[in-house]
Protein backbone atom coordinates (compact mmCIF):
# COMPACT_ATOMS: atom_id res chain seq x y z
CA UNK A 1 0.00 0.00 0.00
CA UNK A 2 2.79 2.46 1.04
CA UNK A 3 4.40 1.95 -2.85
CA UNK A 4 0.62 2.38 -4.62
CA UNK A 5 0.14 5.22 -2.51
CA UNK A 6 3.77 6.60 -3.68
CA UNK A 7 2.54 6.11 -7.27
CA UNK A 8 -0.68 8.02 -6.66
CA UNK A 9 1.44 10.75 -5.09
CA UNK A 10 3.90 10.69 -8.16
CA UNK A 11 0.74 11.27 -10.49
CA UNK A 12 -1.15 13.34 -8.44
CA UNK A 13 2.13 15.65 -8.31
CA UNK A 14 2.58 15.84 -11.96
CA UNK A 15 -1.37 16.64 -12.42
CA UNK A 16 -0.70 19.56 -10.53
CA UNK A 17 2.60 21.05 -12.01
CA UNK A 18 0.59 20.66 -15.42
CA UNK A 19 -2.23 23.03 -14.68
CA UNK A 20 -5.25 20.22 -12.98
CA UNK A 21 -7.64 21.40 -11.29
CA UNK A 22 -7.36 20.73 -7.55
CA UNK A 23 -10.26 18.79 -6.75
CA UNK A 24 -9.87 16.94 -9.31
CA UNK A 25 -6.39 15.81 -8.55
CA UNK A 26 -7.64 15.14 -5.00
CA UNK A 27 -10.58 13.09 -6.54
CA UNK A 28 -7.92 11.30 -8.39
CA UNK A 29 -5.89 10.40 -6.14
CA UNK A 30 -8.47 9.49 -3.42
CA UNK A 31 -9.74 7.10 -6.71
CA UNK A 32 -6.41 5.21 -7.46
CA UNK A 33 -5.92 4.65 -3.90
CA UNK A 34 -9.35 2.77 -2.84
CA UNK A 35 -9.11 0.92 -5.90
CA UNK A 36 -6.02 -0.06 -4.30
CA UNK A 37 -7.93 -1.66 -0.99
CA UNK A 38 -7.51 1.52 1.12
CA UNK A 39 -10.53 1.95 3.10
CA UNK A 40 -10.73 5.86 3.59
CA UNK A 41 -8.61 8.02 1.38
CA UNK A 42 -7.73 11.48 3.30
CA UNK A 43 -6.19 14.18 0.46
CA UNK A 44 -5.15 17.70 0.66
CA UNK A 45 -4.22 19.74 -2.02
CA UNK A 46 -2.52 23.44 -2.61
CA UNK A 47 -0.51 24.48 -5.40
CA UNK A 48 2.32 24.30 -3.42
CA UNK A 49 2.39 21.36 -1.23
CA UNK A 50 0.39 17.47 -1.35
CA UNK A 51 -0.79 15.64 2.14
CA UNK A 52 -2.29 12.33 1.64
CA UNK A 53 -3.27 9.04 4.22
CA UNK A 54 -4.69 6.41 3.80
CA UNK A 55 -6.71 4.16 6.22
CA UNK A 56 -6.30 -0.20 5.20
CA UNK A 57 -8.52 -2.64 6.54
CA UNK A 58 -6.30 -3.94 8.82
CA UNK A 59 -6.30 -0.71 10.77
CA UNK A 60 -3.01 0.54 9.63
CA UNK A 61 -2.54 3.90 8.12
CA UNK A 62 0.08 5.47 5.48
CA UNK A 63 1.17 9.23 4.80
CA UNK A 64 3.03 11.03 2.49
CA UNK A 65 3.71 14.24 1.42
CA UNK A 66 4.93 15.71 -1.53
CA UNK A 67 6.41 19.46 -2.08
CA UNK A 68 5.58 21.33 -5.93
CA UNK A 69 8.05 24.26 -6.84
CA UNK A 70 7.01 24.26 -10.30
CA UNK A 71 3.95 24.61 -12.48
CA UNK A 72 2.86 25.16 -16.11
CA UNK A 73 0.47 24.48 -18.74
CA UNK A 74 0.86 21.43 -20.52
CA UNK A 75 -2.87 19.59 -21.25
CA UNK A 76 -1.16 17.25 -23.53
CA UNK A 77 0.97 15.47 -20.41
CA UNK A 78 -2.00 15.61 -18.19
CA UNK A 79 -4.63 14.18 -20.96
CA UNK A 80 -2.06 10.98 -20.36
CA UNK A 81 -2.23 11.88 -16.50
CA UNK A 82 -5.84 11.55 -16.54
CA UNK A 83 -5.74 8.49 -18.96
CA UNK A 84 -3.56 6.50 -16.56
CA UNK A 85 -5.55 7.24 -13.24
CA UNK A 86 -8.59 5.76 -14.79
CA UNK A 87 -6.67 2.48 -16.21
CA UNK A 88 -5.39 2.48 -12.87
CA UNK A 89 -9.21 2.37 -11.24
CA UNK A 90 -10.48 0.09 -14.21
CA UNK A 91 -7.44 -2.28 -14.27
CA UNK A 92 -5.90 -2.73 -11.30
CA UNK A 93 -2.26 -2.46 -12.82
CA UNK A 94 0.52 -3.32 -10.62
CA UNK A 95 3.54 -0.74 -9.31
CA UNK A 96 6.20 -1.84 -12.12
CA UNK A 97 2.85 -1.20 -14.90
CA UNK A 98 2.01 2.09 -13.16
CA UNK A 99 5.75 3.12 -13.11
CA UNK A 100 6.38 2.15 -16.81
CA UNK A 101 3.04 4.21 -17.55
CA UNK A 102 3.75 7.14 -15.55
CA UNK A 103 7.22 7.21 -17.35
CA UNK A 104 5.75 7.81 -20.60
CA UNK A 105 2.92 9.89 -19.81
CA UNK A 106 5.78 12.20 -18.00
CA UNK A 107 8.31 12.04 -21.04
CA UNK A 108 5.30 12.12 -23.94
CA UNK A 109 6.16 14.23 -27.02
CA UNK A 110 5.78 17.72 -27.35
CA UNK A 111 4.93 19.95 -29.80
CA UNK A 112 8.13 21.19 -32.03
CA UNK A 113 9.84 24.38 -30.81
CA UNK A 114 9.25 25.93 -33.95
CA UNK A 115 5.49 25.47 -33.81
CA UNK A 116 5.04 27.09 -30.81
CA UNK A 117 6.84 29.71 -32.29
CA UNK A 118 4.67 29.63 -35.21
CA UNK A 119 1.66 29.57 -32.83
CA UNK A 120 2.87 32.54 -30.57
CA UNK A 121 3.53 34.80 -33.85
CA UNK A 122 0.34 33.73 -35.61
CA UNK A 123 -1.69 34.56 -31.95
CA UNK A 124 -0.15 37.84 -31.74
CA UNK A 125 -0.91 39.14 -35.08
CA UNK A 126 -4.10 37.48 -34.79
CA UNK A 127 -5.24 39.94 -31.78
CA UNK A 128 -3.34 42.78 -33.78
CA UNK A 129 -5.81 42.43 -36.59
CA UNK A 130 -8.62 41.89 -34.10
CA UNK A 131 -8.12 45.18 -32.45
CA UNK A 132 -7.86 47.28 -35.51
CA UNK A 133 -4.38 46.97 -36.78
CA UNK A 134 -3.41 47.31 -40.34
CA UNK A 135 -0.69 45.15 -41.97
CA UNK A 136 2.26 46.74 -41.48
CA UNK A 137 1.26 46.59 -37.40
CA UNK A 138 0.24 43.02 -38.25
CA UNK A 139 4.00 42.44 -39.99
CA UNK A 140 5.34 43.69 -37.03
CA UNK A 141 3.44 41.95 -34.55
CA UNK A 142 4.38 38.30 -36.43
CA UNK A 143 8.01 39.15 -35.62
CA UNK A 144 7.65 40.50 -32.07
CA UNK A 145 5.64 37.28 -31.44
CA UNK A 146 8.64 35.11 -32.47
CA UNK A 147 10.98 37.38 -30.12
CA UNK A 148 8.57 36.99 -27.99
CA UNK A 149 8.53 32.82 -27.97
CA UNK A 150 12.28 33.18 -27.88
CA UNK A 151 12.95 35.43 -25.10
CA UNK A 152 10.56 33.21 -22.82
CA UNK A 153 12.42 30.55 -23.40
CA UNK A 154 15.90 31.86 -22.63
CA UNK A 155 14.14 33.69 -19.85
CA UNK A 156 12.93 30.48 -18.42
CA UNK A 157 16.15 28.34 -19.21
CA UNK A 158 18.47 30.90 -17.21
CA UNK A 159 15.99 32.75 -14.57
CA UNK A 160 13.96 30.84 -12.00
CA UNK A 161 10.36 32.52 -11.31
CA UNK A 162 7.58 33.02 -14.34
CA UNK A 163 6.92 36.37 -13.33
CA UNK A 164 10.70 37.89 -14.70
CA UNK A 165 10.24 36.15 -18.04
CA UNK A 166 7.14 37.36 -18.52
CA UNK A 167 8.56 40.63 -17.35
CA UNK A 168 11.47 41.00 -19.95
CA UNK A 169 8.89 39.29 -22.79
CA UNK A 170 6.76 42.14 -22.60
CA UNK A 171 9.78 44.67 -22.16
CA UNK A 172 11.26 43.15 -25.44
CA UNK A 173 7.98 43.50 -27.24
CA UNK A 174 7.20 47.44 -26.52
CA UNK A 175 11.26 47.72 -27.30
CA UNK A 176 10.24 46.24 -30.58
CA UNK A 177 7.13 48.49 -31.71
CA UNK A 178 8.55 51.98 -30.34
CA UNK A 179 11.72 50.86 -32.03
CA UNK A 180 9.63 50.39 -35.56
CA UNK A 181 8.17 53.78 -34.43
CA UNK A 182 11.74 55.15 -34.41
CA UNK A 183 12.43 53.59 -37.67
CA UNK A 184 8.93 55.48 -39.33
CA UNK A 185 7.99 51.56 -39.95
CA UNK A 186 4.47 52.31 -37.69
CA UNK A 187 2.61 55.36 -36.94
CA UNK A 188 1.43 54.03 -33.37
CA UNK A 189 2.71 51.31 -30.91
CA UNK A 190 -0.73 50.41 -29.86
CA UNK A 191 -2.17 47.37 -31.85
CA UNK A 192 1.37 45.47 -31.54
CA UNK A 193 2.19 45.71 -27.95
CA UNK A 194 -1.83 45.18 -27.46
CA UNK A 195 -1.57 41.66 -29.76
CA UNK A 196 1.50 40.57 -28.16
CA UNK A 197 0.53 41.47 -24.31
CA UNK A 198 -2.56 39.26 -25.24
CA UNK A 199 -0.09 36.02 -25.59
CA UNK A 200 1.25 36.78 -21.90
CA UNK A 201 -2.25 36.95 -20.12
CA UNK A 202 -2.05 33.78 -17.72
CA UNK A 203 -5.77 33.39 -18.80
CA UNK A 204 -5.51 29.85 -18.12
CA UNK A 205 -4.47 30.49 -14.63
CA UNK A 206 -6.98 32.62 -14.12
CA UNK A 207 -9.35 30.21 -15.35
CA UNK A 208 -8.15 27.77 -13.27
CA UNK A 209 -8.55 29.51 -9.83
CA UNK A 210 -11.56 31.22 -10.53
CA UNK A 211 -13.11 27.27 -11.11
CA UNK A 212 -11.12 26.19 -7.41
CA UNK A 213 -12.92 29.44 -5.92
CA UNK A 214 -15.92 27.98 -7.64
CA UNK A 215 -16.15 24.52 -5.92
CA UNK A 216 -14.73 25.06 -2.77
CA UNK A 217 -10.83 25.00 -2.56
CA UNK A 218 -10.51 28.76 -1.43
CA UNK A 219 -6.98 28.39 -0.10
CA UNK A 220 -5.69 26.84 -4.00
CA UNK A 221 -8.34 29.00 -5.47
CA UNK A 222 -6.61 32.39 -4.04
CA UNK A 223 -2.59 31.00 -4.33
CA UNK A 224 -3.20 30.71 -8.19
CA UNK A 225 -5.57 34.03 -8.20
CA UNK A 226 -3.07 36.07 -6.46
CA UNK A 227 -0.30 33.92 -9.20
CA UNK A 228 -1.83 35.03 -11.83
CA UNK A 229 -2.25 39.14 -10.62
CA UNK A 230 1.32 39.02 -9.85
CA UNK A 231 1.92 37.40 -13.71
CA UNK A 232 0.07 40.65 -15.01
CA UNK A 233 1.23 42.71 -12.88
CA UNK A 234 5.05 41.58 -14.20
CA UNK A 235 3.79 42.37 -17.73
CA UNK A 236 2.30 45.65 -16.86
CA UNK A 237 5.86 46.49 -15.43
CA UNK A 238 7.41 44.98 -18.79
CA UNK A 239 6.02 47.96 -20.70
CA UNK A 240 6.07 50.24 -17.82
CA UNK A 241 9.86 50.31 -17.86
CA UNK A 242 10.29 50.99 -21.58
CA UNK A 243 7.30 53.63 -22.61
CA UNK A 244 7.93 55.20 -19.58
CA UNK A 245 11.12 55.07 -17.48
CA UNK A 246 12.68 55.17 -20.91
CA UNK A 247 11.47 58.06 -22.51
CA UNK A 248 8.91 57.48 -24.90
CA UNK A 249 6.17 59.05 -23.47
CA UNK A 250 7.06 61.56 -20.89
């Protein structure tokens, strides 16, 4: 039981760093571990730190903890996550098959670098052209997307904490259109830093607390709020320091 409840531990950990929902990472794990003969399942969950026990019919009880440091977005790992909990409940695998499995679903492939730069210049000249930009804003905006992609991942790679790389990403981005500006490429800043703010916005974070607030986990619900104001609050900075500290509009 101690080893199944390790494995449910191991899961429930990576559910979280991949943007679950709390309760149901807690209803997960509560799952995997009766269908492992435990006879009451005690879980509690916060962004930041797991507590499980369990109870066994023979009276004994098991706990575990497990600290997170790290979090993101990745709905492809934890569609594999969710995948294995349920074998896990249907088949009854054993430690070595649950280990093997969890292996896979943690090292599954990802999408290409270059698409998600593709993706992050396409989404930023997407929201140019939604808010009323013309083409040379939208040409503009493709590129400053692709910077974009690329500074958050040497941002990421080098400096610990989301809130500085979305800090310099944003910097980068208004360097980019008041630099065009310079350059008479653009009339107005406006539409580009607006299309390539909008690829920042932890609006999946936001999503995700306001749905914890929702159904009852007010201490998670808040730590990922108050995540996400910081996030925007780091991007308001971003262009903050370079419109205004450096000279371009005072």
């Amino acid at each position: 039981m101690e080893k199944l409840l390790a494995c449910a531990m191991d899961i429930g950990e990576q559910m979280v760093i991949s943007g679950a929902e709390i309760y149901r990472v807690e209803e997960s794990i509560s799952r995997m571990c009766t269908s492992f003969g435990a006879s009451r399942t005690d879980v509690f969950i916060i962004t930041s730190n797991m507590t499980a026990t369990v109870y066994t019919e023979d009276g004994r009880s098991f706990t575990q903890t497990r600290r997170i440091t790290s979090s993101s977005t990745d709905y492809e790992k934890l569609h594999n996550l969710n995948r294995l909990s349920r074998r896990i409940c249907a088949e009854k695998l054993t430690e070595e098959e649950i280990r093997k499995e969890l292996d896979e679903a943690i090292h599954c492939k990802t999408y290409p670098f270059w698409l998600e730069c593709l993706a992050y210049s396409a989404t930023a000249g997407a929201f140019t052209l939604f808010f009323g930009g013309n083409l040379k804003e939208l040409a503009v905006s493709l590129f400053a997307g692709l910077v974009v992609r690329l500074c958050l991942l040497l941002t990421e790679k080098t400096i610990s904490g989301r809130f500085f790389s979305k800090f310099f990403s944003a910097a980068i981005a208004t360097v980019i259109a008041y630099a065009c500006v310079k350059l008479g490429i653009l009339d107005d800043v406006d539409m580009v830093i607006i299309g390539n703010i909008m690829t920042l916005i932890p609006g999946v974070g936001l999503t995700n607390a306001l749905r914890d607030l929702l159904v009852g986990d007010s201490v998670s619900g808040l730590l990922r709020l108050i995540e996400a104001v910081l996030i925007a609050l780091a991007i308001a900075a971003g262009f903050f320091l370079v419109s205004v500290l450096g000279g371009f509009v005072l």
